[in-house]
PDB file of N, CA and C in Angstrom:
ATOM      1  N   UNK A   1     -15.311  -3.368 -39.666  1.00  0.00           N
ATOM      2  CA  UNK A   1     -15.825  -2.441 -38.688  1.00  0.00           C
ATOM      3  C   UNK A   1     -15.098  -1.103 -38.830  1.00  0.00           C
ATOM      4  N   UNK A   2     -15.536   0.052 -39.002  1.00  0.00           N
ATOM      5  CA  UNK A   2     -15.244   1.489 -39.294  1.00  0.00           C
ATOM      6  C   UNK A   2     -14.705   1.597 -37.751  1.00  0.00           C
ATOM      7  N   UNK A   3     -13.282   2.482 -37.796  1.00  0.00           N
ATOM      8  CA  UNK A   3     -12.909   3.237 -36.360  1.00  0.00           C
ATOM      9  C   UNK A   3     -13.540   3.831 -36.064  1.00  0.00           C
ATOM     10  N   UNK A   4     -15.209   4.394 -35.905  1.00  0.00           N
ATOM     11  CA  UNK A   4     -16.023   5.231 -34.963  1.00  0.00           C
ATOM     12  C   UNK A   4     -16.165   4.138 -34.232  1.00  0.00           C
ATOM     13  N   UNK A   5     -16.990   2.758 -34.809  1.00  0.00           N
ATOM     14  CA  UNK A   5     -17.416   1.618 -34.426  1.00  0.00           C
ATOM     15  C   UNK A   5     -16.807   0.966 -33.138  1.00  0.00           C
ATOM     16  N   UNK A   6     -15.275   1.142 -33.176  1.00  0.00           N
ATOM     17  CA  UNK A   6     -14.587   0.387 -32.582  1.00  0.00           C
ATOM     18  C   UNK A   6     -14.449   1.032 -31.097  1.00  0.00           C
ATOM     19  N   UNK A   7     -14.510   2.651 -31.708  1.00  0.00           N
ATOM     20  CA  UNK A   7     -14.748   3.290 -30.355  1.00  0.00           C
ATOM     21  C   UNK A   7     -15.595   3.183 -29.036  1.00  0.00           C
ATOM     22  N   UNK A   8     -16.517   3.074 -30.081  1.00  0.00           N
ATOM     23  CA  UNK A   8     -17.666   2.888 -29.431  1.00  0.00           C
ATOM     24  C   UNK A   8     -18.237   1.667 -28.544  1.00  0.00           C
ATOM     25  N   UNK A   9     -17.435   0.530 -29.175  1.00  0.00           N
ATOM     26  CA  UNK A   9     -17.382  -0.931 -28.197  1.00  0.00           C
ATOM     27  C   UNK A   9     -16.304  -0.880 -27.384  1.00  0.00           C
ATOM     28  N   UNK A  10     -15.185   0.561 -27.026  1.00  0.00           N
ATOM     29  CA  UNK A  10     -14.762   0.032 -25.980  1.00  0.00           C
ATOM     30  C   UNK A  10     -14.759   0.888 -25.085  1.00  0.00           C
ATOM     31  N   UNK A  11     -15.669   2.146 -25.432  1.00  0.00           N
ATOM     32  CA  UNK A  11     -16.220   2.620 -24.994  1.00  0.00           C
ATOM     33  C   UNK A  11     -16.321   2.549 -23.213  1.00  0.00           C
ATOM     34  N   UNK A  12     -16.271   3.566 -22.139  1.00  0.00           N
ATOM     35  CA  UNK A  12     -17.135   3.209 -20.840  1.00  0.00           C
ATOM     36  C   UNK A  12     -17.948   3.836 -20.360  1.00  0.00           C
ATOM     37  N   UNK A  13     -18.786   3.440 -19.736  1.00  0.00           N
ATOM     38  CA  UNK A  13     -20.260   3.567 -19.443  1.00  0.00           C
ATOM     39  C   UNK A  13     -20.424   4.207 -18.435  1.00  0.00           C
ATOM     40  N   UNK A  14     -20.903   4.612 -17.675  1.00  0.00           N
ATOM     41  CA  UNK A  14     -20.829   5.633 -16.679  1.00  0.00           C
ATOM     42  C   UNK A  14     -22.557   5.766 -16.343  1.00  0.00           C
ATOM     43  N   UNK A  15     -23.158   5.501 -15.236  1.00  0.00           N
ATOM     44  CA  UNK A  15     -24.451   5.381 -15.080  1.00  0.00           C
ATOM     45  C   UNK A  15     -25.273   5.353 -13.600  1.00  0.00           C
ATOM     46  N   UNK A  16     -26.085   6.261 -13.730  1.00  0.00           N
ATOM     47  CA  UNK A  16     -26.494   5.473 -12.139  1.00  0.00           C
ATOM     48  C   UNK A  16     -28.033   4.708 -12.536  1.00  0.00           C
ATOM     49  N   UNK A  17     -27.914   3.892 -11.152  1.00  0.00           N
ATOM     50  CA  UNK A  17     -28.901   3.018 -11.628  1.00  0.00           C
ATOM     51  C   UNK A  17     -29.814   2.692  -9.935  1.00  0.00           C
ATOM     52  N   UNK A  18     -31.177   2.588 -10.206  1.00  0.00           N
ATOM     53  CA  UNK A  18     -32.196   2.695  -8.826  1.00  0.00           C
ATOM     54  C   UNK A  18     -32.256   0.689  -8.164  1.00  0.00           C
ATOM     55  N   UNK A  19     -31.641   0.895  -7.503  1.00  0.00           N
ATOM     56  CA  UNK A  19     -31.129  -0.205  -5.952  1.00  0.00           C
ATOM     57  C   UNK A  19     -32.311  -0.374  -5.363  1.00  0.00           C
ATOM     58  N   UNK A  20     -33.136  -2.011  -5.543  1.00  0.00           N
ATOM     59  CA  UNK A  20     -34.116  -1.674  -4.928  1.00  0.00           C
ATOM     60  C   UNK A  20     -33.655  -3.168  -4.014  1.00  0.00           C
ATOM     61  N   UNK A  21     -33.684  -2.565  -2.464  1.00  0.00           N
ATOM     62  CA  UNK A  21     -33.391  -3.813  -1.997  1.00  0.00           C
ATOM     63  C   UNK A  21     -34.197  -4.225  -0.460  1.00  0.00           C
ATOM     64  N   UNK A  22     -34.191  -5.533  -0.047  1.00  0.00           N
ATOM     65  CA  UNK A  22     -35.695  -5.757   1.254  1.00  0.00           C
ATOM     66  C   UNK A  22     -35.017  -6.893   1.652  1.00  0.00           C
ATOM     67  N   UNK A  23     -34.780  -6.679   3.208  1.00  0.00           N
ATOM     68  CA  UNK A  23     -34.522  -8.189   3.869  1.00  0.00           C
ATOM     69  C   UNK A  23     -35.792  -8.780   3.959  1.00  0.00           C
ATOM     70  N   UNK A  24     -35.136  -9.976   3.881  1.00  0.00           N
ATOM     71  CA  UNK A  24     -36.256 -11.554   3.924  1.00  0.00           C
ATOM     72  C   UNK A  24     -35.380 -12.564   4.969  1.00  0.00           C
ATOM     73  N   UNK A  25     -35.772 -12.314   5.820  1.00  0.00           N
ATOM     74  CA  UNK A  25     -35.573 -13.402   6.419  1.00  0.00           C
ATOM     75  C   UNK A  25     -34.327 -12.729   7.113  1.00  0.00           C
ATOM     76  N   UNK A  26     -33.496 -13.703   7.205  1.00  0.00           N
ATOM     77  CA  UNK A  26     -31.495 -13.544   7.249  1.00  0.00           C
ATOM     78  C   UNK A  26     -30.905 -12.837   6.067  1.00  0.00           C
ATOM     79  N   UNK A  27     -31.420 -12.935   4.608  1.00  0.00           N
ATOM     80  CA  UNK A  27     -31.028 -12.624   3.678  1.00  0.00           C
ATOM     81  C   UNK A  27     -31.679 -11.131   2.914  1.00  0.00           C
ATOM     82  N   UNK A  28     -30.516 -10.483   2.320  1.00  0.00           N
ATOM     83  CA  UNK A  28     -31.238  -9.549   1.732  1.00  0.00           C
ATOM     84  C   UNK A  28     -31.118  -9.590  -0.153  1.00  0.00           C
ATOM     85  N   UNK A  29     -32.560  -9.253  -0.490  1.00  0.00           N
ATOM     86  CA  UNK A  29     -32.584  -9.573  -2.219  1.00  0.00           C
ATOM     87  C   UNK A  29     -32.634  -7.822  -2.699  1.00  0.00           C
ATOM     88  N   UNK A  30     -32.108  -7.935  -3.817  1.00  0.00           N
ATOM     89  CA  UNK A  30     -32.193  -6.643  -4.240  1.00  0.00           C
ATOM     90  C   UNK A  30     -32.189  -6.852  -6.008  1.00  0.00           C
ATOM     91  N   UNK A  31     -32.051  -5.767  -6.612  1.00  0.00           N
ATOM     92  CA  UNK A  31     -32.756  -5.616  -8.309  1.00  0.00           C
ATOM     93  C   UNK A  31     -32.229  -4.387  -8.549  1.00  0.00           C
ATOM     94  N   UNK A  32     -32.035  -4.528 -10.025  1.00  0.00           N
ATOM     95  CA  UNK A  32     -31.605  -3.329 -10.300  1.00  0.00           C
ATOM     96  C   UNK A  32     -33.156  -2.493 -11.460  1.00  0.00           C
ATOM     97  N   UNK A  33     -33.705  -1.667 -10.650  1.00  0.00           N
ATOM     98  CA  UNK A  33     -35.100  -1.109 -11.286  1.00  0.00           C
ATOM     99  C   UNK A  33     -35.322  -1.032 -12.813  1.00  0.00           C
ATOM    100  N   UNK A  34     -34.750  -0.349 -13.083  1.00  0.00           N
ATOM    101  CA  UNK A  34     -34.691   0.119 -14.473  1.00  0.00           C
ATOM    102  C   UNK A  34     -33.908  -0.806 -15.708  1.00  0.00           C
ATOM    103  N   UNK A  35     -33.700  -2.434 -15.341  1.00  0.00           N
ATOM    104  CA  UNK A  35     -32.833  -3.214 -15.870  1.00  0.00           C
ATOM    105  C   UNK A  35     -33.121  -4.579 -15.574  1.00  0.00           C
ATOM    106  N   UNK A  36     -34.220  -5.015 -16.319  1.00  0.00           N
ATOM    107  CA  UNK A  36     -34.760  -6.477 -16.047  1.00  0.00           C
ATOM    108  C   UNK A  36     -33.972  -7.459 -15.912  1.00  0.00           C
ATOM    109  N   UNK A  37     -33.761  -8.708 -14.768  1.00  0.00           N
ATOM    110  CA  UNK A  37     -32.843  -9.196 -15.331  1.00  0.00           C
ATOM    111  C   UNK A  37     -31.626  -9.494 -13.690  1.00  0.00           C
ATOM    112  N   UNK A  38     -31.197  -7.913 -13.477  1.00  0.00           N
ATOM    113  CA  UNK A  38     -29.909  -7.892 -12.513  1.00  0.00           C
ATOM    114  C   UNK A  38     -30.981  -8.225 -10.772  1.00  0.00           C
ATOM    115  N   UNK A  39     -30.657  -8.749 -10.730  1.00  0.00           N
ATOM    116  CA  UNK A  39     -30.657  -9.122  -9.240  1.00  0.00           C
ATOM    117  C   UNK A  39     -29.804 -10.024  -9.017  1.00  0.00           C
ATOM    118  N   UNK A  40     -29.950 -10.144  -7.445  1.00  0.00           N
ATOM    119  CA  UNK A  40     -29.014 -10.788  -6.536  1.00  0.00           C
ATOM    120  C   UNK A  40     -29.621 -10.511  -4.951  1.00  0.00           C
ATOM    121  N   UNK A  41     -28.574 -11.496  -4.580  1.00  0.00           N
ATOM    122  CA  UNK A  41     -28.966 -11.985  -2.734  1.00  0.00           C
ATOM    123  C   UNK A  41     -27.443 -11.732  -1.907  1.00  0.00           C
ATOM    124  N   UNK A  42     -28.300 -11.714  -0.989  1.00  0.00           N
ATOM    125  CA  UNK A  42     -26.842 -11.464   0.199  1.00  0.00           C
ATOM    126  C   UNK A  42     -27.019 -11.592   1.292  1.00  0.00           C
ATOM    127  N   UNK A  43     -25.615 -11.637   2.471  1.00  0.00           N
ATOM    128  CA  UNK A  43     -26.371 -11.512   3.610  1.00  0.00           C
ATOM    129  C   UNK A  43     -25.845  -9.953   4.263  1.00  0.00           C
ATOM    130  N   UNK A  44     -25.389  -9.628   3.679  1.00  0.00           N
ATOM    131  CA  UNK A  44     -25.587  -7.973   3.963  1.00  0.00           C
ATOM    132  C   UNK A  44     -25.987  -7.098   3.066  1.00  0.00           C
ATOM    133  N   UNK A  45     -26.470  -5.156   3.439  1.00  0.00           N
ATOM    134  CA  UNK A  45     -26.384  -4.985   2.288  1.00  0.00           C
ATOM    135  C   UNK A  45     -25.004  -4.561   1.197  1.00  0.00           C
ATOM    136  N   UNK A  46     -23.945  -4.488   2.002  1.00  0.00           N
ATOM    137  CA  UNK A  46     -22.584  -4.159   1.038  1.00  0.00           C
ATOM    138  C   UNK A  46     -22.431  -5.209   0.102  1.00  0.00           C
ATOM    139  N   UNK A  47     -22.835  -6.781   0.522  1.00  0.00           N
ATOM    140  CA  UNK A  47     -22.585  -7.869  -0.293  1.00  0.00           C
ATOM    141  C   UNK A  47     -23.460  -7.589  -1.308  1.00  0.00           C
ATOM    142  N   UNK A  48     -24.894  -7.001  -0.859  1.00  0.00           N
ATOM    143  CA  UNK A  48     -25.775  -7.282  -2.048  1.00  0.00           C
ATOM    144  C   UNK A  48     -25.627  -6.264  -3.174  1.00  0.00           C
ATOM    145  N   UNK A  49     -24.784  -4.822  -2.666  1.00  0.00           N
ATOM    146  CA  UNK A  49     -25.179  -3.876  -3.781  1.00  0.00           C
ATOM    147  C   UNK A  49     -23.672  -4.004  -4.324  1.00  0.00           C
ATOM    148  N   UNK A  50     -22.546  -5.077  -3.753  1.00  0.00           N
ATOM    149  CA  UNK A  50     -21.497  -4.990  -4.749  1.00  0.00           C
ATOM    150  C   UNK A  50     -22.014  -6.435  -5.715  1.00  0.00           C
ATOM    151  N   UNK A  51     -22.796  -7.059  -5.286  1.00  0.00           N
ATOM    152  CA  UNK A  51     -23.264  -8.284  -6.291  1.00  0.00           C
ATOM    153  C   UNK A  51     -24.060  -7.627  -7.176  1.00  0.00           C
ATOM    154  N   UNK A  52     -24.900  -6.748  -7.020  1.00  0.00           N
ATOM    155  CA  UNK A  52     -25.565  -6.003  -8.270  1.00  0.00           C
ATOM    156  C   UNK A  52     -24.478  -5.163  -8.728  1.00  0.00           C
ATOM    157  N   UNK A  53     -23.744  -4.591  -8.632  1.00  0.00           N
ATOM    158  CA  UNK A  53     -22.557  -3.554  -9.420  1.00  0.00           C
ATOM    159  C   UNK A  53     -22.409  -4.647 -10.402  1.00  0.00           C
ATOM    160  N   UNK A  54     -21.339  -5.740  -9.895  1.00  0.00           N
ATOM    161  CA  UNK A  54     -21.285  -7.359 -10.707  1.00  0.00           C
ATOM    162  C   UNK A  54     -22.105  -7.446 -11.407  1.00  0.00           C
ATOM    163  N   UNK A  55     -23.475  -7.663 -11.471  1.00  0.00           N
ATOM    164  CA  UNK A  55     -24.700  -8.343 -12.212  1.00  0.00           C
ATOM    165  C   UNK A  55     -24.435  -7.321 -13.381  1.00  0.00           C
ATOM    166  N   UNK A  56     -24.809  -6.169 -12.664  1.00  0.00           N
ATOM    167  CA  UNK A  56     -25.266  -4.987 -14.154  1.00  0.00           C
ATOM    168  C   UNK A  56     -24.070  -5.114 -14.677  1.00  0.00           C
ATOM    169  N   UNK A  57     -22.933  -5.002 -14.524  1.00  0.00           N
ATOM    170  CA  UNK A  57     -21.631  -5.061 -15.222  1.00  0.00           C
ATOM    171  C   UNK A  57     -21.699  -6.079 -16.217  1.00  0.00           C
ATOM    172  N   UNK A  58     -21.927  -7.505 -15.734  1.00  0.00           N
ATOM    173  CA  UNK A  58     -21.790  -8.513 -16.909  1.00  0.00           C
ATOM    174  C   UNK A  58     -23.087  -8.446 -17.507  1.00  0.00           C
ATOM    175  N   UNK A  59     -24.349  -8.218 -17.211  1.00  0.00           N
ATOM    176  CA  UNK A  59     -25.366  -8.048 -18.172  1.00  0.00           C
ATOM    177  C   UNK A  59     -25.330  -6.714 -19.358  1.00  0.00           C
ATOM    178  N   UNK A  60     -24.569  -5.740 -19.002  1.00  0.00           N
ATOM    179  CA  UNK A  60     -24.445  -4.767 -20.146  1.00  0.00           C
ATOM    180  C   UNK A  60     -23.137  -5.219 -20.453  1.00  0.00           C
ATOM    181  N   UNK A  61     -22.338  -5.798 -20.155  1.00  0.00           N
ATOM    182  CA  UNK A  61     -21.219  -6.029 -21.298  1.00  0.00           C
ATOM    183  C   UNK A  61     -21.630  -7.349 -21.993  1.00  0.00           C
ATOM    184  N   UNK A  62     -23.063  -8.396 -21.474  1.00  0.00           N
ATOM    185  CA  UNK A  62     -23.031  -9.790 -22.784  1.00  0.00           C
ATOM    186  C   UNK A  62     -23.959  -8.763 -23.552  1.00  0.00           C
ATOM    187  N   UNK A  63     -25.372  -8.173 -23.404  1.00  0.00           N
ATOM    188  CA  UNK A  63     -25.697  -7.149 -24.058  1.00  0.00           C
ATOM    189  C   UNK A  63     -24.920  -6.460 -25.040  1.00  0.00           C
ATOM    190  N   UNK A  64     -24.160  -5.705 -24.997  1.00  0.00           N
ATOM    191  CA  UNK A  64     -23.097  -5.145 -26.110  1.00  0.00           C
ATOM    192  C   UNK A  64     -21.996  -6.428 -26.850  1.00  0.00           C
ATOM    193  N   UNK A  65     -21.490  -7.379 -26.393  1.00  0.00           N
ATOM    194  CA  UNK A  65     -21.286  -8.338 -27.439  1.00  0.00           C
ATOM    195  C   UNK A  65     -22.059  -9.168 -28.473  1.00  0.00           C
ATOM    196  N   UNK A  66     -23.541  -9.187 -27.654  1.00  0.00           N
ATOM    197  CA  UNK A  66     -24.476  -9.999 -28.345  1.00  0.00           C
ATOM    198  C   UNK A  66     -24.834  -9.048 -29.583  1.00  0.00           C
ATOM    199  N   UNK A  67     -25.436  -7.818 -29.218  1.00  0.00           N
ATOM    200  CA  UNK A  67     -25.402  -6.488 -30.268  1.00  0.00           C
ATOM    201  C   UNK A  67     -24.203  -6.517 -31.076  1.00  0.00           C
ATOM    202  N   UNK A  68     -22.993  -6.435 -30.986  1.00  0.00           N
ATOM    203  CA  UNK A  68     -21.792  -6.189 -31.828  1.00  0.00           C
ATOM    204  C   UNK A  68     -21.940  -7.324 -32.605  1.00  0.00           C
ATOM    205  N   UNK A  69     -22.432  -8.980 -32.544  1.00  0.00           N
ATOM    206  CA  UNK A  69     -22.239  -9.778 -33.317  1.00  0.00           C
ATOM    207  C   UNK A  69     -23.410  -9.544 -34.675  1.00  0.00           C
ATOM    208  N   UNK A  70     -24.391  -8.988 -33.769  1.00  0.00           N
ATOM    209  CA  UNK A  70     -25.628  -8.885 -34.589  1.00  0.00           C
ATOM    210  C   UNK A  70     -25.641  -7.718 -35.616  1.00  0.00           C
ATOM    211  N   UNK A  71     -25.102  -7.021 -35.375  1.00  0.00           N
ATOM    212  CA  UNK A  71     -25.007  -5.622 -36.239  1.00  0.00           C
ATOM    213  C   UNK A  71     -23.763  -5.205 -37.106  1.00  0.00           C
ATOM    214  N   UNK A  72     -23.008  -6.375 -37.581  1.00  0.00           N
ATOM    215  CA  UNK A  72     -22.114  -5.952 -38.421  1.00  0.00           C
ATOM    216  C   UNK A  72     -22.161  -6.188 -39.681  1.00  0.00           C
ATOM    217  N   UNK A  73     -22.871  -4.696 -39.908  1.00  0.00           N
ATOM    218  CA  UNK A  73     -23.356  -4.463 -41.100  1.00  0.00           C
ATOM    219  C   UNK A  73     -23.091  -2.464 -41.539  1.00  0.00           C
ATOM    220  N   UNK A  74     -23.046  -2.283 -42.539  1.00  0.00           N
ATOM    221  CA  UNK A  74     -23.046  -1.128 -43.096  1.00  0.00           C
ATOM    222  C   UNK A  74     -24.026  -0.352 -43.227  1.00  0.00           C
ATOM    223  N   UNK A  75     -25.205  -0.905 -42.847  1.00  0.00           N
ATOM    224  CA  UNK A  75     -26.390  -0.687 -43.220  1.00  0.00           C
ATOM    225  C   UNK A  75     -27.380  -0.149 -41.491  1.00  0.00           C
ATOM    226  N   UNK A  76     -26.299  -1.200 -40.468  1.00  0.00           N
ATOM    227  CA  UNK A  76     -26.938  -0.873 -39.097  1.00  0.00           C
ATOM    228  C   UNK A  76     -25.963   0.457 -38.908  1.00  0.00           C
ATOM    229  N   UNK A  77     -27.221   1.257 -38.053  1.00  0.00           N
ATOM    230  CA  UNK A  77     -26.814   2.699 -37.554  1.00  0.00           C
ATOM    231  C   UNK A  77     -26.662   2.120 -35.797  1.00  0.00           C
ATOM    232  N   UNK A  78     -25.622   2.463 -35.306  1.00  0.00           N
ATOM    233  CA  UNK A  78     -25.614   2.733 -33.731  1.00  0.00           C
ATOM    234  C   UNK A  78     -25.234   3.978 -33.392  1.00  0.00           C
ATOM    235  N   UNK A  79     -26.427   4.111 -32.085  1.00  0.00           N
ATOM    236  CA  UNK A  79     -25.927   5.882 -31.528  1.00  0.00           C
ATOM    237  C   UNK A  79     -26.241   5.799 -30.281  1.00  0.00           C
ATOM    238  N   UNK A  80     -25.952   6.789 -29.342  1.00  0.00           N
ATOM    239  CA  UNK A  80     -26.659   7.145 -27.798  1.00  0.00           C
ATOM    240  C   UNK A  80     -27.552   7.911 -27.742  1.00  0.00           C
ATOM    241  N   UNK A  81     -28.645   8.073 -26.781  1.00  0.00           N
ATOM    242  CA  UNK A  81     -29.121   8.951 -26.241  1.00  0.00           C
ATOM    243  C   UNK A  81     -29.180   9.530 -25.181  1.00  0.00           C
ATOM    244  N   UNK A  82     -29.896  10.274 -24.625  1.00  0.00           N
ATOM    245  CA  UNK A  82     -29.246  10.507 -23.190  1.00  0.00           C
ATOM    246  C   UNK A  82     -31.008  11.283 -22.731  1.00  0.00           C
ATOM    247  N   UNK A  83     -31.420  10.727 -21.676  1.00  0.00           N
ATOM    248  CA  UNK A  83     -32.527  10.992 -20.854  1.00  0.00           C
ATOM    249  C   UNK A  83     -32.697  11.450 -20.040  1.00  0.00           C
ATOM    250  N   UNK A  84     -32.793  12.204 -19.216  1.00  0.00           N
ATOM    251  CA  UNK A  84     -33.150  12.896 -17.950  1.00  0.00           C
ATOM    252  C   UNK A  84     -34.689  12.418 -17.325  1.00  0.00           C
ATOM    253  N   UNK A  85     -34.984  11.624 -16.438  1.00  0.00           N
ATOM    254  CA  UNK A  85     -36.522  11.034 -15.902  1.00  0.00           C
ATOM    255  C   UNK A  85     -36.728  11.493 -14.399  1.00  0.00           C
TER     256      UNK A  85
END
């Protein structure tokens, strides 16, 4: 693995991300919009949007290990982009 490479996996992330959340019942469920996948439940909403902080946290860090195993190669290019929506 080249030292740009290495940078780049330890890299931190910095992001905001759209909280979509609805009581049901006693409980409240929430999702993270733009990131299939992160949800979670609670019975407040502080519980629920620090359980999604949690979710997205470990889903983009198995995401970037699963990628790092898959791409070590000379041949794979990794880069960022950056979007404004």
């Amino acid at each position: 693995m080249r030292n740009d490479q290495q940078k780049i996996w330890s890299a931190d992330m910095k992001g905001e991300f759209t909280t979509v959340i609805e009581k049901r019942g006693k409980w409240y469920v929430g999702y993270i919009e733009e990131i299939s996948g992160v949800n979670t439940q609670g019975r407040t909403l502080k519980e629920v949007e620090e359980n999604l902080k949690e979710a997205l946290t470990l889903i983009i860090e198995a995401n970037r290990e699963l990628t790092r195993k898959s791409i070590e190669s000379p041949d794979v290019i990794r880069g960022t982009i950056a979007i404004e929506i």
